[in-house]
C-alpha atoms as a PDB file:
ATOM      1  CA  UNK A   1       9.950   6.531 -30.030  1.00  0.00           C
ATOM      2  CA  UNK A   2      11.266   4.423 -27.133  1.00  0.00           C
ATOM      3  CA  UNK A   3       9.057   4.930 -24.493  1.00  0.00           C
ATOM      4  CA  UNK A   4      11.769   3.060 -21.886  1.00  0.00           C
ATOM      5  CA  UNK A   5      13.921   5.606 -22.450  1.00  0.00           C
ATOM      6  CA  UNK A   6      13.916   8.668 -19.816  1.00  0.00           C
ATOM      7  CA  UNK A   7      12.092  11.615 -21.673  1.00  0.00           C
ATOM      8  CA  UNK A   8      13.707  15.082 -21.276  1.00  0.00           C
ATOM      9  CA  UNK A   9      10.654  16.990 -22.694  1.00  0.00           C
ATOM     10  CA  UNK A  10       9.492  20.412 -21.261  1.00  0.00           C
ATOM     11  CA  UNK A  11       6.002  19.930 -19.692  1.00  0.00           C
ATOM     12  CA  UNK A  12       3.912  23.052 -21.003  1.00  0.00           C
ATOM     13  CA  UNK A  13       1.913  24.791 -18.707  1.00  0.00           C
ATOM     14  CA  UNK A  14      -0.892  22.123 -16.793  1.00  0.00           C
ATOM     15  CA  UNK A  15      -3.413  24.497 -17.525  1.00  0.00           C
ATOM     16  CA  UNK A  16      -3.362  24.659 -21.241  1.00  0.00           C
ATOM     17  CA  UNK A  17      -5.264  21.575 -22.879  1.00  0.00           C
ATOM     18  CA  UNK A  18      -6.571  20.314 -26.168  1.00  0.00           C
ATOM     19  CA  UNK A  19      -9.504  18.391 -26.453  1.00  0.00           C
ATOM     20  CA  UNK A  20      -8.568  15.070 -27.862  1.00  0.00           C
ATOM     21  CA  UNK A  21      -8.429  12.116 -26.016  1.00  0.00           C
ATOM     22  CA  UNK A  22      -4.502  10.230 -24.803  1.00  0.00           C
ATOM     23  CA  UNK A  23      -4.785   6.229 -25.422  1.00  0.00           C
ATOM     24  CA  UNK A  24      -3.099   3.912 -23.041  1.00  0.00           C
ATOM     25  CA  UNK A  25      -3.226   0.254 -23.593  1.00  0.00           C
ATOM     26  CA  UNK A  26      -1.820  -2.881 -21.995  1.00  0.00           C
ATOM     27  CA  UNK A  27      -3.163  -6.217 -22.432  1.00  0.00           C
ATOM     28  CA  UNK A  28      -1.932  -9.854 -21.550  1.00  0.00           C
ATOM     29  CA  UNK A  29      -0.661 -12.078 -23.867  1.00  0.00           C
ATOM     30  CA  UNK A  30      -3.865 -13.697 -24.430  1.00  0.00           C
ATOM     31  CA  UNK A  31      -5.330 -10.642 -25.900  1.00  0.00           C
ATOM     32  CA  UNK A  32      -2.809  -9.497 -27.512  1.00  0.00           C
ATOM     33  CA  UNK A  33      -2.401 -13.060 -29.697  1.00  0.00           C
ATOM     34  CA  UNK A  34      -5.850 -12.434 -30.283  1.00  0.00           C
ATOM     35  CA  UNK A  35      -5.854  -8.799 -31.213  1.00  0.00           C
ATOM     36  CA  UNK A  36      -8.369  -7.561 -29.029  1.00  0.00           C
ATOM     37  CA  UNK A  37      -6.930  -4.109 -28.849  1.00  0.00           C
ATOM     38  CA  UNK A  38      -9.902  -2.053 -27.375  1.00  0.00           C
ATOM     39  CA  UNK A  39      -7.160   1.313 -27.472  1.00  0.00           C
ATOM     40  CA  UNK A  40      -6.251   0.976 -30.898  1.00  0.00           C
ATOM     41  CA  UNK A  41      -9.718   0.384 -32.399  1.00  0.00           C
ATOM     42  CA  UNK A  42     -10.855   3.361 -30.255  1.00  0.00           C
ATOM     43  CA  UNK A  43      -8.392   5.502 -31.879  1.00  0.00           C
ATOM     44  CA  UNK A  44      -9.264   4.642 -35.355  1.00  0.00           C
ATOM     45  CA  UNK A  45     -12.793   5.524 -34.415  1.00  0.00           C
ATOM     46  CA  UNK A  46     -11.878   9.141 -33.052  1.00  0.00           C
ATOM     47  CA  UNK A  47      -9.876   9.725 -36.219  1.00  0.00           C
ATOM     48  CA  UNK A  48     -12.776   9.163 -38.366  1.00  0.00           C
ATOM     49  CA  UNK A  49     -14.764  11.803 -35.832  1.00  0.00           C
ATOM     50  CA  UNK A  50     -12.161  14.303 -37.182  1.00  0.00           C
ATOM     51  CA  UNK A  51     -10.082  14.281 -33.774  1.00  0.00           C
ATOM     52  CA  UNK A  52      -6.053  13.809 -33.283  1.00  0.00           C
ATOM     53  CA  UNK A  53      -6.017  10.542 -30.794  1.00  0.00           C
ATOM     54  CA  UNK A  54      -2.370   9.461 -29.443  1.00  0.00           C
ATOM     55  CA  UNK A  55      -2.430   5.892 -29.058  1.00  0.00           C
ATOM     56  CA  UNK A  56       0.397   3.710 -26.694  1.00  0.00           C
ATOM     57  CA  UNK A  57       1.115   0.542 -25.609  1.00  0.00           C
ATOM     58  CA  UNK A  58       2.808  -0.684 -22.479  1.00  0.00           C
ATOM     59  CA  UNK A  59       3.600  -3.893 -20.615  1.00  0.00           C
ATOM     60  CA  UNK A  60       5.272  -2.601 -17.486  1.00  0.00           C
ATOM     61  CA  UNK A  61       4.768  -0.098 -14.714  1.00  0.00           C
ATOM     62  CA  UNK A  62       8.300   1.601 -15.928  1.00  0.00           C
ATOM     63  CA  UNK A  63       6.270   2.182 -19.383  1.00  0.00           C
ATOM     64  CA  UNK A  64       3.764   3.950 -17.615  1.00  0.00           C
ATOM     65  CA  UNK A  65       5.511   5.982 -15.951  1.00  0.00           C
ATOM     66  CA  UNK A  66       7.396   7.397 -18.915  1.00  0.00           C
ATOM     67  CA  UNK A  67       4.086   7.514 -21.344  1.00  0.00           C
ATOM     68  CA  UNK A  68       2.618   9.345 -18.408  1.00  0.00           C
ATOM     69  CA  UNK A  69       5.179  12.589 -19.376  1.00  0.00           C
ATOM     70  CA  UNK A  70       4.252  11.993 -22.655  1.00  0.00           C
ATOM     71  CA  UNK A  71       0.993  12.017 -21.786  1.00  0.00           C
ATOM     72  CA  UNK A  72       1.374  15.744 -19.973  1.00  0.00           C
ATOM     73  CA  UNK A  73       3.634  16.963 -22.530  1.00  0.00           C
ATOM     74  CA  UNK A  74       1.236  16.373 -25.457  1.00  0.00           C
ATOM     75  CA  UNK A  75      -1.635  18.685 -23.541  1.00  0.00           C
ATOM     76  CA  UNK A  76      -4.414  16.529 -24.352  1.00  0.00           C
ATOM     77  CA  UNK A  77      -7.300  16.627 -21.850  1.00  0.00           C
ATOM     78  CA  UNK A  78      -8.919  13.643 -21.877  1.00  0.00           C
ATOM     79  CA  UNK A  79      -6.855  10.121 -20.789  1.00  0.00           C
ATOM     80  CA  UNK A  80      -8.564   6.944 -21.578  1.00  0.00           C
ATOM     81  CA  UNK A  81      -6.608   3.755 -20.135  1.00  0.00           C
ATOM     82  CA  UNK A  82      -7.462   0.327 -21.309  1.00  0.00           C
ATOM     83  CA  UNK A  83      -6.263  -2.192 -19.426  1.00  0.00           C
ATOM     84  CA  UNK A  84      -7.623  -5.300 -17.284  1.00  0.00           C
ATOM     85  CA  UNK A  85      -8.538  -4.698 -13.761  1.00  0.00           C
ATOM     86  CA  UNK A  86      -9.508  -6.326 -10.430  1.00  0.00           C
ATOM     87  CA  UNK A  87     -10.872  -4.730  -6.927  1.00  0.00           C
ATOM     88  CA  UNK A  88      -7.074  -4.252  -5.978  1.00  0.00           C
ATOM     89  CA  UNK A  89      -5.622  -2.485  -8.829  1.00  0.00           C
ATOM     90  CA  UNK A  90      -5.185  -1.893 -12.103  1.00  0.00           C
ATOM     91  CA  UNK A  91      -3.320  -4.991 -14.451  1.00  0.00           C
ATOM     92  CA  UNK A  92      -0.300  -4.647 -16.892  1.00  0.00           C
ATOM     93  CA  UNK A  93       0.923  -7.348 -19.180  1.00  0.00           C
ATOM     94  CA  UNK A  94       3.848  -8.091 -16.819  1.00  0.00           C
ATOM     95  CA  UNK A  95       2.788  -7.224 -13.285  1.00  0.00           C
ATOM     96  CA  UNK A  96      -0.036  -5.416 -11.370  1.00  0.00           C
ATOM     97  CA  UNK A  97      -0.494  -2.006  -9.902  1.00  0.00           C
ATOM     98  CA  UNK A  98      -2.522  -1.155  -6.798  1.00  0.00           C
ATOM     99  CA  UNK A  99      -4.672   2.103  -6.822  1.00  0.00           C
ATOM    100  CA  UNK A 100      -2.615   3.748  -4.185  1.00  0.00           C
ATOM    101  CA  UNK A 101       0.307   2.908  -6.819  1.00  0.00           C
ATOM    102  CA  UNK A 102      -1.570   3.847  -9.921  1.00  0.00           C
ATOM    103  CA  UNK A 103      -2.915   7.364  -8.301  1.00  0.00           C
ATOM    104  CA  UNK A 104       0.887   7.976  -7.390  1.00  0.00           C
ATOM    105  CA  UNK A 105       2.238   8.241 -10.955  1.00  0.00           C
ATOM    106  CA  UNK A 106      -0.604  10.055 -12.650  1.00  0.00           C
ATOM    107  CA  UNK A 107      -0.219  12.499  -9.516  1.00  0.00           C
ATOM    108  CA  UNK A 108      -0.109  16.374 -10.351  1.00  0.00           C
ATOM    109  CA  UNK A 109      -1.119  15.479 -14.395  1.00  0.00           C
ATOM    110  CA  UNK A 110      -4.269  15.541 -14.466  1.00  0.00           C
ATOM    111  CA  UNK A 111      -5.733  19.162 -13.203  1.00  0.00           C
ATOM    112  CA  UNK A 112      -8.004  20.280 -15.582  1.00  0.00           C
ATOM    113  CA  UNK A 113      -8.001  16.705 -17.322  1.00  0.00           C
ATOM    114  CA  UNK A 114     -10.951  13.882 -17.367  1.00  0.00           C
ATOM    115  CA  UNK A 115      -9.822   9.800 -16.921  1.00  0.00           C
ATOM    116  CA  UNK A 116     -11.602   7.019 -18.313  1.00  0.00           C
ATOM    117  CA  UNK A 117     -10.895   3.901 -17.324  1.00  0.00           C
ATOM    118  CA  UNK A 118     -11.529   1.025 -19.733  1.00  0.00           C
ATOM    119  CA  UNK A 119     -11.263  -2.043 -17.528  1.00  0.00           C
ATOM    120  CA  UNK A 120     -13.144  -4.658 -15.122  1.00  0.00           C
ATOM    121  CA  UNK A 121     -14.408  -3.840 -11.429  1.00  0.00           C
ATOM    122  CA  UNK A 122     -11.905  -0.519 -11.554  1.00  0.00           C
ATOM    123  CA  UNK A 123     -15.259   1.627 -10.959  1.00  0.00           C
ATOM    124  CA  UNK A 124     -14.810   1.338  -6.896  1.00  0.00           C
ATOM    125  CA  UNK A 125     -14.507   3.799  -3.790  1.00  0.00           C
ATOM    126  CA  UNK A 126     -10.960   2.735  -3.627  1.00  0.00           C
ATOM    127  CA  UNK A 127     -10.225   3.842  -7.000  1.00  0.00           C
ATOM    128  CA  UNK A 128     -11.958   6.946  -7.130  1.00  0.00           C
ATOM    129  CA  UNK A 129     -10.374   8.198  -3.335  1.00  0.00           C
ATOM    130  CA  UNK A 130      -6.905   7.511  -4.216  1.00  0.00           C
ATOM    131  CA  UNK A 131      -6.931   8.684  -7.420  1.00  0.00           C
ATOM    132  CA  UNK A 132      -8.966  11.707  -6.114  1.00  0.00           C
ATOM    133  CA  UNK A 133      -6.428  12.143  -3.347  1.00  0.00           C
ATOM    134  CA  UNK A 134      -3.437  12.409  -5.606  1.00  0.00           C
ATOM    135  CA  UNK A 135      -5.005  14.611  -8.683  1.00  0.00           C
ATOM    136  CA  UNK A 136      -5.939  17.633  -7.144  1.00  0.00           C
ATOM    137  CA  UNK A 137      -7.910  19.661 -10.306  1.00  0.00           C
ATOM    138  CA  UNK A 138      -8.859  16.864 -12.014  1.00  0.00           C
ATOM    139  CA  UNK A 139     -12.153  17.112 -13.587  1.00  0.00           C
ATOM    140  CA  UNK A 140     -13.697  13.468 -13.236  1.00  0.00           C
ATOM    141  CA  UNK A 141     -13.246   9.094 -13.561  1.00  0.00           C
ATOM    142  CA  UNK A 142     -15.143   7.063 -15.349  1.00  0.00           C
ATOM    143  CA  UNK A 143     -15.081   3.366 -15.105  1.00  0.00           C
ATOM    144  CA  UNK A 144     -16.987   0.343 -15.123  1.00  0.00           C
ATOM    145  CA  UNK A 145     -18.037  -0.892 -12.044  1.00  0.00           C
ATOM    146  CA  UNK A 146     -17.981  -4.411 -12.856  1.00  0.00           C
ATOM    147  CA  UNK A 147     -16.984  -6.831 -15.324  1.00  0.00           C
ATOM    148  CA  UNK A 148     -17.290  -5.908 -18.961  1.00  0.00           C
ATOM    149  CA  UNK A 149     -16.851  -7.655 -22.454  1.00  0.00           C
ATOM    150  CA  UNK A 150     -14.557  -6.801 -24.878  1.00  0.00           C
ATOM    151  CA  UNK A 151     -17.107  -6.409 -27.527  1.00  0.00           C
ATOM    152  CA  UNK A 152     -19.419  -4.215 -25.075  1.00  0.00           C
ATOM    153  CA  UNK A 153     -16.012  -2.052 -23.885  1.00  0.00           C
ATOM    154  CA  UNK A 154     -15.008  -1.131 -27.537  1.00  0.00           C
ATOM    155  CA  UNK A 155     -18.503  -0.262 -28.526  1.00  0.00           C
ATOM    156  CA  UNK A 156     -19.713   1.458 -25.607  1.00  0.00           C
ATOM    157  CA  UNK A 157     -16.183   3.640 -25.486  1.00  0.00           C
ATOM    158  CA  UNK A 158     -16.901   4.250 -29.407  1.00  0.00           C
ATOM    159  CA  UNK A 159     -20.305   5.389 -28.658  1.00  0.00           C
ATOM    160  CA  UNK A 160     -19.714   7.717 -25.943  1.00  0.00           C
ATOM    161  CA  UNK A 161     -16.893   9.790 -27.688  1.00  0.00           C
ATOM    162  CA  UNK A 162     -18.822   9.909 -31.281  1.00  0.00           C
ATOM    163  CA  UNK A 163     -21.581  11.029 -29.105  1.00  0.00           C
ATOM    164  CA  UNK A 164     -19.653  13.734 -26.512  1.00  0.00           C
ATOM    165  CA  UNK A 165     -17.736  15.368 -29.562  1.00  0.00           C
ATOM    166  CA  UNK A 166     -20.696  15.690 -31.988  1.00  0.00           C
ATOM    167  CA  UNK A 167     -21.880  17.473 -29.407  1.00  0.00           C
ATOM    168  CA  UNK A 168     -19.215  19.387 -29.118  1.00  0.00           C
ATOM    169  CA  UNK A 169     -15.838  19.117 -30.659  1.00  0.00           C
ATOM    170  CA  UNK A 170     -14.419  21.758 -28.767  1.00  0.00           C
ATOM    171  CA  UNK A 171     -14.769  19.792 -24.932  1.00  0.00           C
ATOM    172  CA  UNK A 172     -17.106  17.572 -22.727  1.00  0.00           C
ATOM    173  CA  UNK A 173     -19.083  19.293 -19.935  1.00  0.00           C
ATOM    174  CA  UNK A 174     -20.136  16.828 -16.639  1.00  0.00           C
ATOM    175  CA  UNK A 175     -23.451  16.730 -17.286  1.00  0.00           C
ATOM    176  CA  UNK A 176     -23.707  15.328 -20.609  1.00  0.00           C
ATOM    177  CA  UNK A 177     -21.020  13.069 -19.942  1.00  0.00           C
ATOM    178  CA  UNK A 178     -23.252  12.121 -17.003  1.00  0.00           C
ATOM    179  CA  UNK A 179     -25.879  11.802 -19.551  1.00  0.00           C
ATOM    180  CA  UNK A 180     -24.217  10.062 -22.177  1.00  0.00           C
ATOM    181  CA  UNK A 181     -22.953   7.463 -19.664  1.00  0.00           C
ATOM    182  CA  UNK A 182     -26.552   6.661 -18.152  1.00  0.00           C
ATOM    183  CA  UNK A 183     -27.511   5.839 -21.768  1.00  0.00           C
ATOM    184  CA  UNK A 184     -24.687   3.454 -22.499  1.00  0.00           C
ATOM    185  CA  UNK A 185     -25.427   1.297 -19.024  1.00  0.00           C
ATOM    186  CA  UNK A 186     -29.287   0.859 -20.572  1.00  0.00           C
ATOM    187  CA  UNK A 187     -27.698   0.036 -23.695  1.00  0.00           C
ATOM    188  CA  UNK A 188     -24.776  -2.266 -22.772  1.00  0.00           C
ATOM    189  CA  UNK A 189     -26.530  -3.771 -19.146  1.00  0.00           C
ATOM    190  CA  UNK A 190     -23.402  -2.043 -17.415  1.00  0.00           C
ATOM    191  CA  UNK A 191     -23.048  -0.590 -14.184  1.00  0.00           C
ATOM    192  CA  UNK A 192     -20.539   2.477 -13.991  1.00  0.00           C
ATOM    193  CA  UNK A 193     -19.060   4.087 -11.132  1.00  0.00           C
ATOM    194  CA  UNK A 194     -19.079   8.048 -12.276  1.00  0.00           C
ATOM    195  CA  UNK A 195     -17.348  10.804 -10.433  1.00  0.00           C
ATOM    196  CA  UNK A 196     -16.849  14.320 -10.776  1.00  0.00           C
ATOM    197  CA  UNK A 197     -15.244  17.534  -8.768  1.00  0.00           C
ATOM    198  CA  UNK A 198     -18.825  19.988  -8.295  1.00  0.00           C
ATOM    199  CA  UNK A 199     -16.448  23.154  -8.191  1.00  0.00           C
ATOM    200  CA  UNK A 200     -18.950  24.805  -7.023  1.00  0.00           C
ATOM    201  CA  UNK A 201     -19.408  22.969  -3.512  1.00  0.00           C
ATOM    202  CA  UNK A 202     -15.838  22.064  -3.751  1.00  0.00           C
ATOM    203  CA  UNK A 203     -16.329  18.537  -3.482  1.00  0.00           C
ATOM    204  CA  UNK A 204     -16.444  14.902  -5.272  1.00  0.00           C
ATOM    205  CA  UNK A 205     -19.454  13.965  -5.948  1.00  0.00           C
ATOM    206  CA  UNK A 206     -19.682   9.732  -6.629  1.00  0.00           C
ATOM    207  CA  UNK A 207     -22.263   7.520  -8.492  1.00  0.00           C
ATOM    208  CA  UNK A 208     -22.965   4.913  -9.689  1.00  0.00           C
ATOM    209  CA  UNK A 209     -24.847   4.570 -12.463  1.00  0.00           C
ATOM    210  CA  UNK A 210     -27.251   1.660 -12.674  1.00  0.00           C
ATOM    211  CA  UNK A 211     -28.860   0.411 -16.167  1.00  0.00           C
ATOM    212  CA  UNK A 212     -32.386   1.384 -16.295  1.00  0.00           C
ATOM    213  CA  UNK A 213     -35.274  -1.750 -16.072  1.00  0.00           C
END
């Protein structure tokens, strides 16, 4: 499929989701000579979980934007973005994109849908307010809050989705991903910047989640 090319596909109903997880992937050149494809190993590992993954790579911001109606027009409910990352924004192969920027074009697709952000120092305030901002209904971020490995990224993000859907198969609840997540920082030494919508306060509730001494 070419993704550059302006989709004319009929968004079903936002409310309607399938619980498999959307891959998104853009590296630099660097990794890419060097295959370190965190997105693409991630979907291999999903598929042998039993699950339907959707794996896609882009290099601009005009990518994005078009994957993102593929994104809402495949129904999946869980997006999971690798990418590189800085305090500003998030990094494409070709050019950057701030947070107020990156909030923007996922804006209105992601009620009723979890994020998970797969690159450095994204886990911030910044990040998590403008993407709150523009996503009203979305269910929760995930991200690391600093730097992280390419080794560590692809086997924490392994671990935490074998782990969430052998729980269940049929969706991921807060708390266990809250859970799950708290496990992998005392595993990996990470610090992650969690975030989820407590529906029944009707308000964000941020962490950070700190690996345990």
């Amino acid at each position: 499929m070419n993704i550059t090319k302006k989709a004319s596909l009929k968004l079903p109903p936002i409310q309607k989701s399938t619980p498999e997880v959307f891959i998104l992937e853009s590296l630099s050149f660097k990794d890419e000579e060097a295959q370190r494809n965190e997105g693409r190993i991630l979907c291999d590992i999903l598929r042998m979980c039993g699950k339907t993954p959707k794996y896609f790579y882009f290099r601009t911001e005009v990518e994005l934007i078009e994957l993102v109606t593929l994104f809402r027009n495949s129904g999946y409910r869980y997006l999971h973005i690798s990418a590189h990352g800085s305090a500003a924004g998030i990094n494409t192969t070709l050019g950057d994109i701030t947070y107020a920027r990156f909030a923007e074009i996922f804006g209105g697709h992601l009620n009723n849908r979890r994020i998970f952000l797969s690159a450095c120092s994204v886990g911030n305030d910044l990040c998590g307010k403008c993407m709150q901002a523009a996503n009203k209904g979305m269910y929760s971020i995930a991200a690391p809050a600093g730097d992280i490995e390419f080794r560590h990224a692809a086997a924490l993000w392994s671990a935490l989705y074998v782990r969430m859907f052998s729980l269940d198969s049929g969706g991921m609840k807060s708390k266990e991903i809250h859970h799950a997540l708290t496990q992998m920082c005392g595993l990996f030494d990470i610090r992650f910047f969690w975030s989820y919508h407590d529906s029944k306060n009707n308000k964000w509730v941020n962490k950070t989640i700190e690996p345990k001494a």
